[in-house]
N, C-alpha and C. Protein backbone atom coordinates (compact mmCIF):
# COMPACT_ATOMS: atom_id res chain seq x y z
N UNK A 1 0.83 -1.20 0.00
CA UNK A 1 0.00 0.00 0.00
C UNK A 1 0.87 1.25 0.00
N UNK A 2 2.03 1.04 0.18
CA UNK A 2 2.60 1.94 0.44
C UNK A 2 3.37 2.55 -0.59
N UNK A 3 3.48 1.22 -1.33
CA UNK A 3 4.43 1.76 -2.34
C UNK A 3 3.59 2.58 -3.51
N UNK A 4 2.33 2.11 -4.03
CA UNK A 4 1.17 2.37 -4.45
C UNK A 4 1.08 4.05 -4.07
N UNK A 5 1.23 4.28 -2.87
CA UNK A 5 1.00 5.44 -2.40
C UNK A 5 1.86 6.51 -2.80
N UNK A 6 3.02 6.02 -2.98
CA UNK A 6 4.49 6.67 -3.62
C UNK A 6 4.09 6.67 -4.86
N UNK A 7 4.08 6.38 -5.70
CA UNK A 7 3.53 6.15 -7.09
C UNK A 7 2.79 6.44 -7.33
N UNK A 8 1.24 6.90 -6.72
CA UNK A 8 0.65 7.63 -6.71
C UNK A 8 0.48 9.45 -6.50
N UNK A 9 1.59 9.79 -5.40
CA UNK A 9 2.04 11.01 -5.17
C UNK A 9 3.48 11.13 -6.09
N UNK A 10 4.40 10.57 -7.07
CA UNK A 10 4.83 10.93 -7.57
C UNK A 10 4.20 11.07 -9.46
N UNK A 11 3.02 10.36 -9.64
CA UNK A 11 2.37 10.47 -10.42
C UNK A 11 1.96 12.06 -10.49
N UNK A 12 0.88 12.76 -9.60
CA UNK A 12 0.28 14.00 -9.38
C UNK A 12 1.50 14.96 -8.63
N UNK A 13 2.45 14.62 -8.39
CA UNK A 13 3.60 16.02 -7.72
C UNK A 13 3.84 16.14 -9.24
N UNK A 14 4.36 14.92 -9.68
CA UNK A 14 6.18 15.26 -10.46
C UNK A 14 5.48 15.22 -12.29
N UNK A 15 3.79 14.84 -12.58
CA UNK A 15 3.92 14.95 -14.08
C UNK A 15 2.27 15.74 -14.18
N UNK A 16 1.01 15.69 -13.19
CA UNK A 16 0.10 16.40 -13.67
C UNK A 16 0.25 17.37 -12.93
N UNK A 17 1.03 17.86 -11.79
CA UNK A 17 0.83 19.27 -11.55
C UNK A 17 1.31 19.96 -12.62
N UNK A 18 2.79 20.11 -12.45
CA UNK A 18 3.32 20.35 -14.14
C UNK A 18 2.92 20.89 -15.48
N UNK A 19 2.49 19.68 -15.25
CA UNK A 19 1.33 19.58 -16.59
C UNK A 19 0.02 20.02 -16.57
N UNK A 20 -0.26 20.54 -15.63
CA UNK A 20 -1.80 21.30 -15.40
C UNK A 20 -1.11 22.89 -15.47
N UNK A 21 -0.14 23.23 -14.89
CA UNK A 21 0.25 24.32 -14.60
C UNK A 21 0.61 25.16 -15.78
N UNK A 22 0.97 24.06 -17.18
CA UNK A 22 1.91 24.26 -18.38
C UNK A 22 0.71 24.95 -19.10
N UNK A 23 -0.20 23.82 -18.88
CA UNK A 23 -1.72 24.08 -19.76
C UNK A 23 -2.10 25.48 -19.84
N UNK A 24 -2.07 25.57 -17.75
CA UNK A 24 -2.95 26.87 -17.78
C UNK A 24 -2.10 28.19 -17.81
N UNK A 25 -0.88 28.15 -17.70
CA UNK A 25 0.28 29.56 -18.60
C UNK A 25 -0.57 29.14 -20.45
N UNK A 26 -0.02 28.52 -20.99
CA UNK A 26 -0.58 28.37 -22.35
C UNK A 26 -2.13 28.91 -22.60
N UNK A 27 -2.80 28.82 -21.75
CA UNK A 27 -4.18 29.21 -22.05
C UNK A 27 -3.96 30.29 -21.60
N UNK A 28 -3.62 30.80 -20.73
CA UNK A 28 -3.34 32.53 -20.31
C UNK A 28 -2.64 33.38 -21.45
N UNK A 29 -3.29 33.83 -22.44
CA UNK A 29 -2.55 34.81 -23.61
C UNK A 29 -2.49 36.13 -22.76
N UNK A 30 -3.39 36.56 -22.31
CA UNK A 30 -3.27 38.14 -21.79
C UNK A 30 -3.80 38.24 -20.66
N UNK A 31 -2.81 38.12 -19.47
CA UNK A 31 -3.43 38.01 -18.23
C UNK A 31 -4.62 39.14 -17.87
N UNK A 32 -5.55 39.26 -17.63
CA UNK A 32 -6.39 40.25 -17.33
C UNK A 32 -6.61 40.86 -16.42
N UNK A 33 -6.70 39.68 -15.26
CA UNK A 33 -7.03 40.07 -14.20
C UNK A 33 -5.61 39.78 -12.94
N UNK A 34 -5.87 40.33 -11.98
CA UNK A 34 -5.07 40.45 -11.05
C UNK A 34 -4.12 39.13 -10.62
N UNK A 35 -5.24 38.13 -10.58
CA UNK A 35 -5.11 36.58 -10.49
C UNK A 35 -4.49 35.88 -11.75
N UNK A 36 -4.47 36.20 -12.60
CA UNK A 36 -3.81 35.72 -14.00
C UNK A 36 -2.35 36.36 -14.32
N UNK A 37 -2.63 37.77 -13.51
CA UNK A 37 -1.17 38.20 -14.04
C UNK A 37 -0.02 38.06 -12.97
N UNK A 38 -0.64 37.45 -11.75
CA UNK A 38 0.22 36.99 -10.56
C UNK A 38 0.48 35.89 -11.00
N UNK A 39 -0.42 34.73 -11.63
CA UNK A 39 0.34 33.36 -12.23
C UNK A 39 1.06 33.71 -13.20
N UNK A 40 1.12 34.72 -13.91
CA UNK A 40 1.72 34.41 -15.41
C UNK A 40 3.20 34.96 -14.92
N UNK A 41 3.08 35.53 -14.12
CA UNK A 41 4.60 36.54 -13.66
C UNK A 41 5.32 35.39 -12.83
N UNK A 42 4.80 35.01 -11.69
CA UNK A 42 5.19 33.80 -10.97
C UNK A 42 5.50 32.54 -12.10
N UNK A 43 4.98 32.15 -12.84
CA UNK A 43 5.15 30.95 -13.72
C UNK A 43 6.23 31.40 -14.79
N UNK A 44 6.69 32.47 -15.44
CA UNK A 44 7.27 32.63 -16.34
C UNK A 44 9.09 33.02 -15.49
N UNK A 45 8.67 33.62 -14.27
CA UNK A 45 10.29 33.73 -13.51
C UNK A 45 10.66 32.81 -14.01
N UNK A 46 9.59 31.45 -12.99
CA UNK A 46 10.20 30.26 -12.37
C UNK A 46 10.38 29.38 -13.38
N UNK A 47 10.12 29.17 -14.08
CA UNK A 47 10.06 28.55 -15.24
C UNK A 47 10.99 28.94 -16.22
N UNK A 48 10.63 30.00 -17.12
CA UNK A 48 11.29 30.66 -17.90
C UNK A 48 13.36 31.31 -17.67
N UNK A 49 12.99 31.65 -16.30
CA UNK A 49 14.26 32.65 -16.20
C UNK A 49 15.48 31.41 -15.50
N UNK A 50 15.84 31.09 -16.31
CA UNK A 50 17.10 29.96 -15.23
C UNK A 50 18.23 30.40 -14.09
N UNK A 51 18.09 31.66 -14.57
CA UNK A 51 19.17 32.30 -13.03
C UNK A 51 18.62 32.43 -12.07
N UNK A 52 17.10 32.65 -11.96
CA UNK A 52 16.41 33.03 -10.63
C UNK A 52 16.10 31.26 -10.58
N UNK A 53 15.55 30.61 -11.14
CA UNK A 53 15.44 29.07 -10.74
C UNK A 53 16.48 28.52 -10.21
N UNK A 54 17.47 28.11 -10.83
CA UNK A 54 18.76 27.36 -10.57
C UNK A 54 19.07 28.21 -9.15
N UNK A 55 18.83 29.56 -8.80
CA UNK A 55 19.66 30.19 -7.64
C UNK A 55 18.02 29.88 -6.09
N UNK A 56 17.20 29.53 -6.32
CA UNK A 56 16.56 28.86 -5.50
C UNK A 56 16.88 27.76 -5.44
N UNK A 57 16.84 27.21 -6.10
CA UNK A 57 17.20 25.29 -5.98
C UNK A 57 18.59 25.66 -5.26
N UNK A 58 19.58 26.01 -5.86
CA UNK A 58 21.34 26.32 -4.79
C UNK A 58 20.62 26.33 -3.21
N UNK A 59 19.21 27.66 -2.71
CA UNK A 59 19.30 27.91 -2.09
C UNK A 59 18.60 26.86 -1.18
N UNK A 60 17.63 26.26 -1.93
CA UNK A 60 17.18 25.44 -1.08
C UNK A 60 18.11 23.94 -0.28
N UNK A 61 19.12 23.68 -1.40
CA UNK A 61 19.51 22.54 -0.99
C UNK A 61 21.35 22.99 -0.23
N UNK A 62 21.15 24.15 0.11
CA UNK A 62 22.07 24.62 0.93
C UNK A 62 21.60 24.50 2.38
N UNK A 63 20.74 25.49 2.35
CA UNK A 63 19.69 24.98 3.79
C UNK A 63 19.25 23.59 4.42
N UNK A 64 19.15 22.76 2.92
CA UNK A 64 18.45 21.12 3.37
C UNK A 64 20.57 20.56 3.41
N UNK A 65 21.25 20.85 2.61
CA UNK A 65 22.43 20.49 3.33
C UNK A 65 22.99 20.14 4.90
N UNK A 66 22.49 21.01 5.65
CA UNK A 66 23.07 21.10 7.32
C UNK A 66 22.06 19.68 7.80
N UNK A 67 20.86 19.45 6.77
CA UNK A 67 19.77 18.44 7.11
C UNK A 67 20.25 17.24 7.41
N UNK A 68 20.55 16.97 5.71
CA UNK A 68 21.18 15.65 5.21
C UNK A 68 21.99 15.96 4.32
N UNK A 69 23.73 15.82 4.29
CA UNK A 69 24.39 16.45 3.72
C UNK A 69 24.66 16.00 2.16
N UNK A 70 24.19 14.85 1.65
CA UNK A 70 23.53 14.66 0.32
C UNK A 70 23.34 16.06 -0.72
N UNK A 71 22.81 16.96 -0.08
CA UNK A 71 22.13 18.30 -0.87
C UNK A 71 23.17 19.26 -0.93
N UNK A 72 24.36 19.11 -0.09
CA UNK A 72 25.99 19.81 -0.31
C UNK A 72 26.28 19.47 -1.88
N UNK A 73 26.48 17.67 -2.18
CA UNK A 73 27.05 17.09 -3.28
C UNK A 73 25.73 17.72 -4.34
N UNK A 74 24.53 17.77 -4.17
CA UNK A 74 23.86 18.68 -5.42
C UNK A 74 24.03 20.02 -5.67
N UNK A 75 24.81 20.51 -4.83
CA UNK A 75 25.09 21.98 -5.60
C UNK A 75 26.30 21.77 -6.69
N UNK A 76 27.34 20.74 -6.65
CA UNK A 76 28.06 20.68 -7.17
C UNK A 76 27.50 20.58 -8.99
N UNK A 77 26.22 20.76 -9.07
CA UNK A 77 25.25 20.59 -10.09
C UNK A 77 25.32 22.12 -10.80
N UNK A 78 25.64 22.76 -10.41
CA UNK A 78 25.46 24.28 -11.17
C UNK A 78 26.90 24.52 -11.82
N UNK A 79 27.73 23.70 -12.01
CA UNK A 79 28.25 23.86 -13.28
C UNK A 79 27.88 23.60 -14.54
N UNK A 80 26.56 22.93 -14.42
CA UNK A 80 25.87 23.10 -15.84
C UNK A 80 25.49 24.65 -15.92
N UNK A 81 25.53 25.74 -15.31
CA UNK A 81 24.50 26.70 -15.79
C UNK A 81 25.40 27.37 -15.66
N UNK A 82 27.46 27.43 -15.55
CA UNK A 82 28.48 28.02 -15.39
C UNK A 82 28.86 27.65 -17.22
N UNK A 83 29.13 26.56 -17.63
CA UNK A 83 29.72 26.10 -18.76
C UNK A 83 28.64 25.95 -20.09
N UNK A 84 29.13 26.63 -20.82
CA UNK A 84 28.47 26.52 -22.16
C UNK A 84 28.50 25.31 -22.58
N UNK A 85 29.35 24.75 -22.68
CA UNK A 85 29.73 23.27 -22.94
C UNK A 85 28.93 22.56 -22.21
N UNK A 86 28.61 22.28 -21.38
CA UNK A 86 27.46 21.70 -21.00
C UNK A 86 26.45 21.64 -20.90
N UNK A 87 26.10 23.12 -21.22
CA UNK A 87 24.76 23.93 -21.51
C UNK A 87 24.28 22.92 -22.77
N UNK A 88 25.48 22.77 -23.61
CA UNK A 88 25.03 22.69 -25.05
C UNK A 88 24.86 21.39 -25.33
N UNK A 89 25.40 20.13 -24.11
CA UNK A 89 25.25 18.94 -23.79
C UNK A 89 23.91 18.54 -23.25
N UNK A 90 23.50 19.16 -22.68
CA UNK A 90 22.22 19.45 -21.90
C UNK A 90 21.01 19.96 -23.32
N UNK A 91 21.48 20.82 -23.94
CA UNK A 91 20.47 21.15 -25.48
C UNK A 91 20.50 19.80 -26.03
N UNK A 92 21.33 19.51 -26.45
CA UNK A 92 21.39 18.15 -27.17
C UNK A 92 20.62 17.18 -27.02
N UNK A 93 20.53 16.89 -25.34
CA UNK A 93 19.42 15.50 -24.68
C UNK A 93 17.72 16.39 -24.69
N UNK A 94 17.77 18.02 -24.53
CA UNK A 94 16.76 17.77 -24.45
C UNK A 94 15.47 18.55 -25.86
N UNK A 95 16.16 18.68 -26.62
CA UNK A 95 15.45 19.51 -27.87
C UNK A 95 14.83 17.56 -28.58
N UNK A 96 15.42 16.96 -28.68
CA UNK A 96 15.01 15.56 -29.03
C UNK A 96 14.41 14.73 -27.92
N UNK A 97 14.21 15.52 -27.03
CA UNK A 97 13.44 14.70 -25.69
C UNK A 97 12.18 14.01 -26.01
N UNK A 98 11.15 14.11 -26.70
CA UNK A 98 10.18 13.65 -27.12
C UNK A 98 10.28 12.07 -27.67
N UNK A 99 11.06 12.64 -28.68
CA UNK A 99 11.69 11.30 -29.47
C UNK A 99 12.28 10.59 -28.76
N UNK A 100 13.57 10.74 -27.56
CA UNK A 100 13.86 9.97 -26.85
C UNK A 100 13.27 9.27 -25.81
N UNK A 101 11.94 9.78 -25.33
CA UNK A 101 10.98 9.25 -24.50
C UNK A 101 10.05 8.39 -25.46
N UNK A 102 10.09 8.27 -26.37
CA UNK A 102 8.86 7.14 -27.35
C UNK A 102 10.06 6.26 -27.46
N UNK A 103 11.36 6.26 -27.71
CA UNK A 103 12.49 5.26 -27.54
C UNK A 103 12.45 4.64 -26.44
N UNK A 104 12.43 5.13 -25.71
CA UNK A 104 12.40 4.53 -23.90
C UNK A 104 10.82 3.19 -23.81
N UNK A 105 10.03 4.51 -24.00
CA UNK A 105 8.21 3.88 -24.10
C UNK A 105 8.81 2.55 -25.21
N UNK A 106 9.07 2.59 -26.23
CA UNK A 106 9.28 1.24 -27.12
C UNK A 106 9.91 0.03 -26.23
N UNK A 107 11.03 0.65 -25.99
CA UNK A 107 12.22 -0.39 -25.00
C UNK A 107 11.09 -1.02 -23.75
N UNK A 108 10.70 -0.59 -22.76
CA UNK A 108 9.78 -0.71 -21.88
C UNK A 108 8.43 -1.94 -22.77
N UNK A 109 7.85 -1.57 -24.10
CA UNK A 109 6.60 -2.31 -24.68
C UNK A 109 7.44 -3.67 -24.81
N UNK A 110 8.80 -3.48 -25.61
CA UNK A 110 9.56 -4.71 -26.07
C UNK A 110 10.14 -5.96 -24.78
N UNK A 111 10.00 -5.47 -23.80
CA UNK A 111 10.20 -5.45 -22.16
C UNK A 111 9.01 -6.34 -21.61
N UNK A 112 7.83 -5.68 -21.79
CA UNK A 112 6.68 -6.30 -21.09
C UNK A 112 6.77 -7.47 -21.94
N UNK A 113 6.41 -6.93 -23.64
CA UNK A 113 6.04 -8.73 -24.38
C UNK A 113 7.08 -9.43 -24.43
N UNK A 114 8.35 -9.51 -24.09
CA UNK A 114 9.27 -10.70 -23.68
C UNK A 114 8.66 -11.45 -22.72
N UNK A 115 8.55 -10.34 -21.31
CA UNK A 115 7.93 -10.83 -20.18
C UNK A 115 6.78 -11.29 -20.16
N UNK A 116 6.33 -11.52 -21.01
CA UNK A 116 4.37 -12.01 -21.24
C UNK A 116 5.07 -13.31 -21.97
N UNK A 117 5.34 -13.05 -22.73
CA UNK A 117 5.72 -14.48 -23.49
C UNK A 117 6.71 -15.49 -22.82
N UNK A 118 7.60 -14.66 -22.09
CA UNK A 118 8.73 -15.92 -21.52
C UNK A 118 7.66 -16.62 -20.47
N UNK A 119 6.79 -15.66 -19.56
CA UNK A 119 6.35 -16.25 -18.52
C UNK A 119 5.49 -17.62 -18.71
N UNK A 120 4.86 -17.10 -19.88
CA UNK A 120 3.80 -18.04 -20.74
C UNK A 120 4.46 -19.50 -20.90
N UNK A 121 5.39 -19.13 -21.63
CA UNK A 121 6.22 -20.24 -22.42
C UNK A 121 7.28 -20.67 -21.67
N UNK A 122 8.03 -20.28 -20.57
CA UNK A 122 9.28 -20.91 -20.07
C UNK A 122 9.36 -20.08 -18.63
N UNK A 123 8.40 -20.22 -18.16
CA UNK A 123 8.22 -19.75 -16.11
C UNK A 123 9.16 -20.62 -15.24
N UNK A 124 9.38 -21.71 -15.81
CA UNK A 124 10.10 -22.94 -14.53
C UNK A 124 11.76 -22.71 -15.35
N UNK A 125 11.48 -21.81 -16.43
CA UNK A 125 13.40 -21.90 -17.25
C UNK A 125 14.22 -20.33 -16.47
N UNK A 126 13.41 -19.37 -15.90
CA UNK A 126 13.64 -18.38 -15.42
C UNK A 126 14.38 -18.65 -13.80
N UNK A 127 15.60 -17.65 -13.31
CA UNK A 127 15.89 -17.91 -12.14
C UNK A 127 16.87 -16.78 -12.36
N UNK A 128 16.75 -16.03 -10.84
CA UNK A 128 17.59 -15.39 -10.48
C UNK A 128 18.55 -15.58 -9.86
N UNK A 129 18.93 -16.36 -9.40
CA UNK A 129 20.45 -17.16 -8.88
C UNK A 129 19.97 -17.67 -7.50
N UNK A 130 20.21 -18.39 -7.09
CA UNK A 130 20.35 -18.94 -5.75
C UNK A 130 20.68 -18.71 -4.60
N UNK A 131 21.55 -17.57 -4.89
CA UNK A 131 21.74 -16.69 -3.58
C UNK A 131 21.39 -15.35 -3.11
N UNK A 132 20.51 -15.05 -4.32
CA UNK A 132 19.49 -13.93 -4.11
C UNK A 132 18.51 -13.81 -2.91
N UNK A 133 18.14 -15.51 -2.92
CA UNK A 133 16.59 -15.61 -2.21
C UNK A 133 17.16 -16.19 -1.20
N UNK A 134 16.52 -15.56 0.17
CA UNK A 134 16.36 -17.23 1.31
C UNK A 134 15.81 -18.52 1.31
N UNK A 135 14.15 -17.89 0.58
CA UNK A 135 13.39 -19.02 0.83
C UNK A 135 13.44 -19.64 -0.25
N UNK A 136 14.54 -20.11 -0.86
CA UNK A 136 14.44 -21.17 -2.32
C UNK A 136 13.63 -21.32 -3.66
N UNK A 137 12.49 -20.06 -3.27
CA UNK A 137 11.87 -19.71 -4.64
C UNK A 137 12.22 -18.73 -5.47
N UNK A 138 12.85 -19.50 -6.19
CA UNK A 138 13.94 -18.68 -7.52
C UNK A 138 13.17 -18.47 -8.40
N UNK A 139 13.32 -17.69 -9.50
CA UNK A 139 12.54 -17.57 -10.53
C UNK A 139 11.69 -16.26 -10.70
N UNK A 140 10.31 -16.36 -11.82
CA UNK A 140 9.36 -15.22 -11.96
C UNK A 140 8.53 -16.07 -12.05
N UNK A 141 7.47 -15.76 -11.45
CA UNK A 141 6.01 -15.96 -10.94
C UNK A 141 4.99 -15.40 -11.90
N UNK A 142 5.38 -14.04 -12.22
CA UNK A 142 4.04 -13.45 -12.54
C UNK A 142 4.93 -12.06 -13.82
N UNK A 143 4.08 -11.47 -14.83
CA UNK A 143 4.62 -10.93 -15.58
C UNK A 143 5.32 -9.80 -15.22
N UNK A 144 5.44 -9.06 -13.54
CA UNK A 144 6.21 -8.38 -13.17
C UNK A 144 7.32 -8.08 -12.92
N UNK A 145 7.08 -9.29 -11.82
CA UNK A 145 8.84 -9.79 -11.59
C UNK A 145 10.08 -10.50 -12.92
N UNK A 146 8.89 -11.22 -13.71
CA UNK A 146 9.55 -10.98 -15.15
C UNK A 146 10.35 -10.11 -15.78
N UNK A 147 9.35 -8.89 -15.67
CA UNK A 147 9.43 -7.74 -16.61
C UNK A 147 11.22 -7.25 -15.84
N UNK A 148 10.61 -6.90 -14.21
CA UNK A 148 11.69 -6.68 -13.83
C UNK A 148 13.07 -7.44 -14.02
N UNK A 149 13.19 -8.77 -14.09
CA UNK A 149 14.14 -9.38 -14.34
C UNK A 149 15.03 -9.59 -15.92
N UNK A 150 13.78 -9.36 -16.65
CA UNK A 150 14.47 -8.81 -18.33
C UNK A 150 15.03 -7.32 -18.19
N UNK A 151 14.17 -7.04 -17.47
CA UNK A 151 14.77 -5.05 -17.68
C UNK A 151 15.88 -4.95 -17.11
N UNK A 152 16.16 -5.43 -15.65
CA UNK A 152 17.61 -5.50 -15.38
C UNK A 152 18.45 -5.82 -15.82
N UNK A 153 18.40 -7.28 -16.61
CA UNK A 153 19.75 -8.05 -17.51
C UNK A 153 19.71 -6.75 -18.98
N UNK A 154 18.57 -6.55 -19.40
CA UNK A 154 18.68 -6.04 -20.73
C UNK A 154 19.34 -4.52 -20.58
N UNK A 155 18.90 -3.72 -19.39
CA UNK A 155 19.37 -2.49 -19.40
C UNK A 155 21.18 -2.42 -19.18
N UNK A 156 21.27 -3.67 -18.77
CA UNK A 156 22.71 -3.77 -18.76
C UNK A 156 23.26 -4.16 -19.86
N UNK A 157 22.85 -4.50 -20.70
CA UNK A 157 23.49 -5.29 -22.11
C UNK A 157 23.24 -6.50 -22.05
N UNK A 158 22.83 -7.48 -21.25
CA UNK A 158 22.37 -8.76 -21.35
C UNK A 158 21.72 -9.35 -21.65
N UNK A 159 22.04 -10.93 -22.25
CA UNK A 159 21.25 -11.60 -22.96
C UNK A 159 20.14 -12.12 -22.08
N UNK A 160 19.00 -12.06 -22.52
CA UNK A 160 17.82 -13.14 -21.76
C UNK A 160 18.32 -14.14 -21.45
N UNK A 161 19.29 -15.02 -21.86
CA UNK A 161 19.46 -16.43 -21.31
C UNK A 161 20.25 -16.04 -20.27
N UNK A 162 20.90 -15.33 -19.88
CA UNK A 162 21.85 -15.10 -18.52
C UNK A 162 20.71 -15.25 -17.34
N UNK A 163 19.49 -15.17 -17.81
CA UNK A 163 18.62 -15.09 -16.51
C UNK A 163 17.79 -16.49 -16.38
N UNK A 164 17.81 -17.40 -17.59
CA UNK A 164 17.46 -18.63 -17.47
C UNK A 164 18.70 -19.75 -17.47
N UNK A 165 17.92 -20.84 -17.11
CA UNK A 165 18.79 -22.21 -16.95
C UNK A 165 19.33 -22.59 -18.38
N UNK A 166 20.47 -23.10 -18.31
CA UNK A 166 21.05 -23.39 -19.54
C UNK A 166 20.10 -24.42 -20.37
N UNK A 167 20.37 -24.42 -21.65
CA UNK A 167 19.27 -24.99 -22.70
C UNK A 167 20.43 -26.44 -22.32
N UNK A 168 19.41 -27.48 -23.08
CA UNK A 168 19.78 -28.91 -23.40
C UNK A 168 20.82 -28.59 -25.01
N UNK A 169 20.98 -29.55 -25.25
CA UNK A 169 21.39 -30.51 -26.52
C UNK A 169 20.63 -31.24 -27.04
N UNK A 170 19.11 -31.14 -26.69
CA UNK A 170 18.08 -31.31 -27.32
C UNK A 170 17.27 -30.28 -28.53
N UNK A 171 17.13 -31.59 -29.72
CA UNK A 171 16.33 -30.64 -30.87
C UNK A 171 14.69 -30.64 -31.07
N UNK A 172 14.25 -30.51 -29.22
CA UNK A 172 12.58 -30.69 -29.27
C UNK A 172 11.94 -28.83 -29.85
N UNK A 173 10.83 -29.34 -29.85
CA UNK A 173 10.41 -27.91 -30.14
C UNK A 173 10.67 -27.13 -29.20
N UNK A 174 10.49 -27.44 -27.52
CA UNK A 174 10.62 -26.39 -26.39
C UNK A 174 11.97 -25.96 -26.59
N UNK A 175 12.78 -26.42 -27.10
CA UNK A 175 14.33 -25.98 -26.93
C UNK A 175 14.85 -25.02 -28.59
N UNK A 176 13.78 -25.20 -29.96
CA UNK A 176 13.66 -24.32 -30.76
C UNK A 176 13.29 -23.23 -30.16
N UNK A 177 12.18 -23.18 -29.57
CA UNK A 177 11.38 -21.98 -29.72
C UNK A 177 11.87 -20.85 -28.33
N UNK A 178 12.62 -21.85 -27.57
CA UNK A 178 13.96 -20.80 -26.31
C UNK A 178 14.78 -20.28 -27.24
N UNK A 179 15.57 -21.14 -28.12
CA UNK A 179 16.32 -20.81 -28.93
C UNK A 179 15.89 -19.44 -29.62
N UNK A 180 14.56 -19.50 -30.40
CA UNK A 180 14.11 -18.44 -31.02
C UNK A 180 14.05 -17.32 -30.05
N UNK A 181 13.60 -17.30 -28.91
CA UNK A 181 13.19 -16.60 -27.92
C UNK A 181 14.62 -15.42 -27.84
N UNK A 182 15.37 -16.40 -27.20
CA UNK A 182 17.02 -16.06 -26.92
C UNK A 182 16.94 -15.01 -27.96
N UNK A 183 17.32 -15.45 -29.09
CA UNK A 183 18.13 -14.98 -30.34
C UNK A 183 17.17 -13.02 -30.75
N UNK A 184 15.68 -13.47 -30.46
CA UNK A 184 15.41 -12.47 -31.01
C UNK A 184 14.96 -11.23 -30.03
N UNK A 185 15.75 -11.39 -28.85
CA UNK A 185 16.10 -10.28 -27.72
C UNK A 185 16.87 -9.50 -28.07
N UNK A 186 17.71 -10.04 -28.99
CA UNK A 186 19.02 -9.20 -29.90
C UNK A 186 18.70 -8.07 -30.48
N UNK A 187 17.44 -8.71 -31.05
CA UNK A 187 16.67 -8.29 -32.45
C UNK A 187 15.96 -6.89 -32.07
């Protein structure tokens, strides 16, 4: 429940406030009233102006520093907004950001239907090593822990079979169609 709960409050903090907030600057063409032109002024600093942003964030995690000193090592972060060169490293990842998030979204779809299909087809060939677990139940159960267990080997460069039991020297169909399985993780 808890975690649910996290995932739920980072759902509505970190992508529809945001995103409600983006909407309603965009729908604001000419602030009119008193209330519109206090959001549009407030939203366009904070947003728009990166010296007054970046120098709150310094300030905040200077203060949360003495907290937990974690937020010392994030100031060391504003040499992006010192160096052009990184400025322009930083343009690079994010003017194609769109495109690189439907890359990600693909990787993630290609992710689940491994994990739908391996679970389907080869649930008892899956195992995470033996000294992972206490209680001796190795393996994926259900298309999650799947998913999770392809996404880890794959985000590292690894083959799906690193996470299953080695194949036979058998030419039955179950040992084609691993075979196929294997091969077209590549793919």
């Amino acid at each position: 429940a808890d975690d649910a709960l996290t995932l739920n409050l980072i759902m509505v903090c970190g992508i529809n406030i945001p995103w409600t907030l983006m909407c309603m600057r965009s729908y604001i063409v000419i602030p009119d009233t008193r209330a519109t032109r206090t959001f549009a002024i407030v939203f366009d600093v904070i947003i728009t102006k990166s010296f007054f942003r970046n120098h709150i964030i310094l300030m905040f995690c200077s203060a949360q520093g003495f907290q937990q000193s974690y937020f010392f090592t994030l100031m060391l972060l504003d040499v992006f907004s010192i160096s052009e060169v990184l400025q322009d490293i930083i343009r690079c990842l994010t003017k194609p950001g769109f495109k690189l998030v439907m890359v990600f979204y693909i990787m993630i779809v290609t992710f689940i239907i491994y994990a739908t299909y391996g679970l389907e087809s080869f649930e008892d060939q899956f195992t995470y090593g033996n000294d992972d677990l206490d209680d001796g139940e190795d393996g994926c159960h259900s298309v999650i822990s799947c998913l999770w267990l392809i996404f880890w080997t794959g985000m590292q460069g690894g083959p799906v079979n690193a996470v299953m039991t080695p194949m036979t020297d058998s030419y039955e169909i179950d040992t084609l169609a691993r075979m196929l399985y294997d091969l077209s993780f590549f793919v």
